[in-house]
N, C-alpha and C. Protein backbone atom coordinates (compact mmCIF):
# COMPACT_ATOMS: atom_id res chain seq x y z
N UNK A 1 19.46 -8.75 -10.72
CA UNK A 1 18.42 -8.00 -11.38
C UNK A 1 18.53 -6.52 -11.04
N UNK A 2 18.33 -6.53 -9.59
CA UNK A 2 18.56 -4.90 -9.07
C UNK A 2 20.57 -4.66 -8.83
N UNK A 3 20.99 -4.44 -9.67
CA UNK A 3 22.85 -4.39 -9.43
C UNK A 3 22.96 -3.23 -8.38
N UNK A 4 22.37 -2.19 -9.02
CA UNK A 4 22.21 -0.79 -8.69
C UNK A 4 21.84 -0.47 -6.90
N UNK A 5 21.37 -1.62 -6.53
CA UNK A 5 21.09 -1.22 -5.08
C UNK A 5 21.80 -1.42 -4.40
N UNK A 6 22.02 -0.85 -3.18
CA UNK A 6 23.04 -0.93 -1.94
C UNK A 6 22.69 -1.93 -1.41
N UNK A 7 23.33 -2.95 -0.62
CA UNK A 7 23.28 -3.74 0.58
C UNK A 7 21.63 -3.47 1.12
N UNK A 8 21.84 -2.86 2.11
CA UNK A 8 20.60 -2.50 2.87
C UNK A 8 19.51 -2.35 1.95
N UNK A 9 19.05 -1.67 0.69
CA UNK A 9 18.33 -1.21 -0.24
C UNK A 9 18.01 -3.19 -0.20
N UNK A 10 18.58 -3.59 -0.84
CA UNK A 10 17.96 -5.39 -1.52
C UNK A 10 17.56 -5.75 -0.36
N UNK A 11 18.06 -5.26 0.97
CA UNK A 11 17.15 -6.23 2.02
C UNK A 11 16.14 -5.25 2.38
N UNK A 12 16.19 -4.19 2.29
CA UNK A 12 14.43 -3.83 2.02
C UNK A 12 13.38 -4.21 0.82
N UNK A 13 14.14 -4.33 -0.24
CA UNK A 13 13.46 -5.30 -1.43
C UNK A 13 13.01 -6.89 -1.09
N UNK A 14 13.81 -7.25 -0.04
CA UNK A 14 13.39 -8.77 0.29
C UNK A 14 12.45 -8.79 1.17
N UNK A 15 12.69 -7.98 1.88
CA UNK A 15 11.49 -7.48 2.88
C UNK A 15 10.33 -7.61 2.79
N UNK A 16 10.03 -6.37 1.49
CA UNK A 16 8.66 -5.64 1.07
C UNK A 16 7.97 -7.39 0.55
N UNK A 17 9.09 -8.04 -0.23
CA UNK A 17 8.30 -9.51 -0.59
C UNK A 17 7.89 -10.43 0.20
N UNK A 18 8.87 -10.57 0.90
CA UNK A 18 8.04 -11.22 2.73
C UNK A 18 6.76 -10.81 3.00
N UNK A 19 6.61 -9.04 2.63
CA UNK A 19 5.76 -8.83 3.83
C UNK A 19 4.26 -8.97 2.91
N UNK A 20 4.64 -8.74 1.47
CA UNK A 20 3.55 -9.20 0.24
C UNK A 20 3.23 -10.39 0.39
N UNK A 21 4.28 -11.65 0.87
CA UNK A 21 3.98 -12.84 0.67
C UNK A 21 2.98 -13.17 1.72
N UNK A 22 3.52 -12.38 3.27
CA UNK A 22 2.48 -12.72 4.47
C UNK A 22 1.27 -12.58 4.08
N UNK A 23 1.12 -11.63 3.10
CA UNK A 23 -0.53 -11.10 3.04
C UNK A 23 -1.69 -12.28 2.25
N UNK A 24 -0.61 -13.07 1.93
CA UNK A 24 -1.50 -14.14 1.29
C UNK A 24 -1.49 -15.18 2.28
N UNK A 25 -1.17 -15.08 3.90
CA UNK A 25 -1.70 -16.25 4.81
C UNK A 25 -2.71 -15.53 5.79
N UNK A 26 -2.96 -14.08 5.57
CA UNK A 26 -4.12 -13.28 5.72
C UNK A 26 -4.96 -13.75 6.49
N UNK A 27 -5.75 -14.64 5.42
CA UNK A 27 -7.54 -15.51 5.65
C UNK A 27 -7.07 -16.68 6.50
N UNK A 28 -6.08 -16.95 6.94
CA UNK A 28 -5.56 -18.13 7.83
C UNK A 28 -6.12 -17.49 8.95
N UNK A 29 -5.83 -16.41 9.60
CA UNK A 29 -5.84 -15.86 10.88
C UNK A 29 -7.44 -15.73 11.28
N UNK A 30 -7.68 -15.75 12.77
CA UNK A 30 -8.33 -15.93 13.44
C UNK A 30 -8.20 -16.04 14.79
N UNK A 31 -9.03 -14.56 15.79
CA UNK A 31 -9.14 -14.67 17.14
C UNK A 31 -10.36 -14.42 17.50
N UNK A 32 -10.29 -15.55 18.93
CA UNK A 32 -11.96 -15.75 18.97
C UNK A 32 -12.03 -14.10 20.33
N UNK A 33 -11.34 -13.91 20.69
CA UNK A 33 -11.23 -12.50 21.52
C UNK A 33 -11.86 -11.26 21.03
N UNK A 34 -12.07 -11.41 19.83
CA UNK A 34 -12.93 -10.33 19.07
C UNK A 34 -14.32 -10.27 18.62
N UNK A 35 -14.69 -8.99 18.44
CA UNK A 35 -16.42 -9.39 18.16
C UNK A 35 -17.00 -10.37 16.89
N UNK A 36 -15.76 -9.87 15.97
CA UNK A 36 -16.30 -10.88 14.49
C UNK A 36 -14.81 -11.50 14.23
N UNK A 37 -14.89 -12.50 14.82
CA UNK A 37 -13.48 -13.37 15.31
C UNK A 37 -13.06 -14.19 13.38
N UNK A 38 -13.31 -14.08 12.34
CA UNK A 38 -13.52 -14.68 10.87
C UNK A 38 -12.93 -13.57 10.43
N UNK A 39 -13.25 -12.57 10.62
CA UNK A 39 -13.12 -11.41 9.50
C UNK A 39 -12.30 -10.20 10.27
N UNK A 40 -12.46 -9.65 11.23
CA UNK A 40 -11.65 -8.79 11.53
C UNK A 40 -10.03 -9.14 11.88
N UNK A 41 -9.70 -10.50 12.53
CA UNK A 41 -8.50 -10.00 12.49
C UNK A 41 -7.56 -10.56 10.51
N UNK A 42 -8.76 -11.10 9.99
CA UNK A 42 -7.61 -11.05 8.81
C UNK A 42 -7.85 -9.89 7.96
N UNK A 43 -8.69 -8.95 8.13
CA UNK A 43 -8.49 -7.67 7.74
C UNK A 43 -7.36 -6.51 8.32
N UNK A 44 -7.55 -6.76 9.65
CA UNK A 44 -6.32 -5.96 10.14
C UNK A 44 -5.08 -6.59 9.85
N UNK A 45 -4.42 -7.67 9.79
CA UNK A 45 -3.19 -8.09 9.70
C UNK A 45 -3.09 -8.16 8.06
N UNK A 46 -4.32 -7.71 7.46
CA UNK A 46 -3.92 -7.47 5.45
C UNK A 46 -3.53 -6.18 5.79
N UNK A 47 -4.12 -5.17 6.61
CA UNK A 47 -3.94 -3.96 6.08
C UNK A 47 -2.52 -3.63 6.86
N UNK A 48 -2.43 -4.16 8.08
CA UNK A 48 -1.02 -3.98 8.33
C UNK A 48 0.29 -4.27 7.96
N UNK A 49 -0.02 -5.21 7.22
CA UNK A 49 1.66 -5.94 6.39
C UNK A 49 1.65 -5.13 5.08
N UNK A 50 0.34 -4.83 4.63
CA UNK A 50 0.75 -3.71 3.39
C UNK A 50 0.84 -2.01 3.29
N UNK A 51 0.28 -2.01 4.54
CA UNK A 51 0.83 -0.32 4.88
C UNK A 51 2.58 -0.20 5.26
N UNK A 52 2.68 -1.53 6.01
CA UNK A 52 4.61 -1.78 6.46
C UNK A 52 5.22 -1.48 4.38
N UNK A 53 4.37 -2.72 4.02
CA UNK A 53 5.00 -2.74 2.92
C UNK A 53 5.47 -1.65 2.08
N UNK A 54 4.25 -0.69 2.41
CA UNK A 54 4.05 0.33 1.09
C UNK A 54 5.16 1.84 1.63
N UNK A 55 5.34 1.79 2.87
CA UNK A 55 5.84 2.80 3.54
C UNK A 55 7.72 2.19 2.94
N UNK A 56 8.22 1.15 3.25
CA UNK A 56 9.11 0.71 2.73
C UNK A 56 9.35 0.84 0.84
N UNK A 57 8.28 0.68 0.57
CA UNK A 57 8.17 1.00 -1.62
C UNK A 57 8.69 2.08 -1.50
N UNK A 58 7.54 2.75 -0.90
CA UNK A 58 7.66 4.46 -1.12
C UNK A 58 9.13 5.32 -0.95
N UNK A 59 9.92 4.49 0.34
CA UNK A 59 11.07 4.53 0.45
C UNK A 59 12.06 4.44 -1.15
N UNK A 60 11.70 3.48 -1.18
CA UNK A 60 12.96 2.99 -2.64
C UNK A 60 12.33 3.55 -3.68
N UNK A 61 10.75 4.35 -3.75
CA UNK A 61 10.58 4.91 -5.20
C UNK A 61 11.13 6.40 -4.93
N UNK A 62 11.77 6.78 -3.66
CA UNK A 62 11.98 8.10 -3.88
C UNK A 62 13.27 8.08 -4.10
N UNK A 63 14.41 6.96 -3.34
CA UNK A 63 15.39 7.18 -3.69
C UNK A 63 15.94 6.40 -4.95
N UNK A 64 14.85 5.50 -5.76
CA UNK A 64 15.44 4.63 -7.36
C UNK A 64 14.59 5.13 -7.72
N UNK A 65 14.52 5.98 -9.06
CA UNK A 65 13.38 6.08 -9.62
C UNK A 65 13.33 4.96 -10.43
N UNK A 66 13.82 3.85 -10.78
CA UNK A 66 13.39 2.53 -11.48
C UNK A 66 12.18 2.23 -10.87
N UNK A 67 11.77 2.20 -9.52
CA UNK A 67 10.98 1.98 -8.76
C UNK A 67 9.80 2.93 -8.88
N UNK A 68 9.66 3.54 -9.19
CA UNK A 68 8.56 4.67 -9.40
C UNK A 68 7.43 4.12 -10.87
N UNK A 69 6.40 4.11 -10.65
CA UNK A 69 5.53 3.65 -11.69
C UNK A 69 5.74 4.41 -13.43
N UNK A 70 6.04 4.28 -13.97
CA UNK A 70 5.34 4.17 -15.38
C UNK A 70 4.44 5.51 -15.42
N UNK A 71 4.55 6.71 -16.54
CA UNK A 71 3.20 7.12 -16.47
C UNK A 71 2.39 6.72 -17.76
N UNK A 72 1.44 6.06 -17.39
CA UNK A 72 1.14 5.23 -18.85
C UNK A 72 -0.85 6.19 -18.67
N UNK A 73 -1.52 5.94 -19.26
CA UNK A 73 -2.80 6.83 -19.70
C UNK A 73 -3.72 6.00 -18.28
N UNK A 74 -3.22 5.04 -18.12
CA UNK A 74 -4.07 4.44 -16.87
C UNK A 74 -3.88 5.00 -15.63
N UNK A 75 -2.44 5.59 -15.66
CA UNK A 75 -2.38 5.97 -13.96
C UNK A 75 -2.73 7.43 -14.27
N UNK A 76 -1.84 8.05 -15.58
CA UNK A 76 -2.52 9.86 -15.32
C UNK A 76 -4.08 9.81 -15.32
N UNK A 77 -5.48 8.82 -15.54
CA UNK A 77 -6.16 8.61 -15.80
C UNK A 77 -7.07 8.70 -14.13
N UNK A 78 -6.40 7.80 -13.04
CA UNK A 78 -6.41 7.62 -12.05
C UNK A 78 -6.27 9.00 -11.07
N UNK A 79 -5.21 9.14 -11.65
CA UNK A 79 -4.38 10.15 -10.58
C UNK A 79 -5.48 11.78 -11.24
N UNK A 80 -6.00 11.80 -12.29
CA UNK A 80 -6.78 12.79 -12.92
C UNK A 80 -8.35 12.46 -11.70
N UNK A 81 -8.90 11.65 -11.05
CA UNK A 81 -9.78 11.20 -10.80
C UNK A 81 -9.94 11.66 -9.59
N UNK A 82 -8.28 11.26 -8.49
CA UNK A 82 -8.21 11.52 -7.48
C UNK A 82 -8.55 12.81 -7.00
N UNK A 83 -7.99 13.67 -7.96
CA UNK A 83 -7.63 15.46 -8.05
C UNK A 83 -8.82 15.85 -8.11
N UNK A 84 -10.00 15.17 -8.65
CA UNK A 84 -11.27 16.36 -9.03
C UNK A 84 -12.43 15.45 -7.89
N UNK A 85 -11.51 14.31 -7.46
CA UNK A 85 -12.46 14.02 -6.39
C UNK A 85 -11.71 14.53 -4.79
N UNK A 86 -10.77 14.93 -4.62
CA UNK A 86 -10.24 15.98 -3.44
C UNK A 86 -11.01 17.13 -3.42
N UNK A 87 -10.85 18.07 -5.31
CA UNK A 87 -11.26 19.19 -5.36
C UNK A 87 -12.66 19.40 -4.88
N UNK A 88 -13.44 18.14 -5.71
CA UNK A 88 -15.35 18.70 -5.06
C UNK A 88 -15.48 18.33 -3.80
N UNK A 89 -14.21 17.70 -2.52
CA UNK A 89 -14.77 17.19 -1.42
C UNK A 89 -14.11 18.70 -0.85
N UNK A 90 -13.19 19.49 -0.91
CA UNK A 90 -13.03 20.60 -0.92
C UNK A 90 -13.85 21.86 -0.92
N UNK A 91 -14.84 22.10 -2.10
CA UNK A 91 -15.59 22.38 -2.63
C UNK A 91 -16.78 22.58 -1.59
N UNK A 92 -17.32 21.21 -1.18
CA UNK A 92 -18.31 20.93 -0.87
C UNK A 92 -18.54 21.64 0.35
N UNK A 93 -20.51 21.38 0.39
CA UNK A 93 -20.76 22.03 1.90
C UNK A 93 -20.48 21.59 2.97
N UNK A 94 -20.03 19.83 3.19
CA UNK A 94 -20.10 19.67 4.30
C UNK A 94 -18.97 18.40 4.04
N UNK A 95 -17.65 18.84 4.26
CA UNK A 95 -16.59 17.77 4.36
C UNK A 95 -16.46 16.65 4.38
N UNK A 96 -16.65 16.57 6.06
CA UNK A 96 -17.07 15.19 6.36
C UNK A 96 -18.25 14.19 5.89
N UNK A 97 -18.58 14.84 4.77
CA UNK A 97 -19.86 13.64 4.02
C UNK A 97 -19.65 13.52 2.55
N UNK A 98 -18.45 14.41 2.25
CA UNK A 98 -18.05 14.13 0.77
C UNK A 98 -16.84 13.01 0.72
């Protein structure tokens, strides 16, 4: 499917799916060592296998642009949203509450 990638490149592609796939045994996890032993550690181990993940994407969308999103009216739509919600937290009187 991907011809175009190097060696190393597909095993970071196999990777990033591993580490997508972990995120769906997430709600399995549980330590009673913590204050809310249900919910915190399968929040931290979601957000950690997809920050690994996304730091690895980000990798292959800079060097494939195949990998790079689409600009379709939904993401300039998004990405229009982000910009004027930076700008008024910018803007604003008091930073840390925008």
């Amino acid at each position: 499917m991907f011809s175009f990638l190097s060696k190393i490149d597909k095993k970071i592609l196999w990777l990033i799916k591993i580490l997508l796939g972990l995120c769906l045994a997430a709600p399995l996890f549980v330590s009673s060592g913590l204050l809310f032993p249900y919910t915190a550690p399968k929040a931290f181990a979601f957000r950690i296998l997809v920050e690994i993940a996304a730091v690895f994407y980000f990798y292959l969308c800079l060097r494939y642009p195949a990998f790079r999103p689409k600009k379709t009216p939904l993401i300039l739509t998004v990405l229009a949203f982000l910009g004027i919600w930076f700008l008024s937290t910018l803007l604003s009187v008091d930073f840390s509450l925008s």
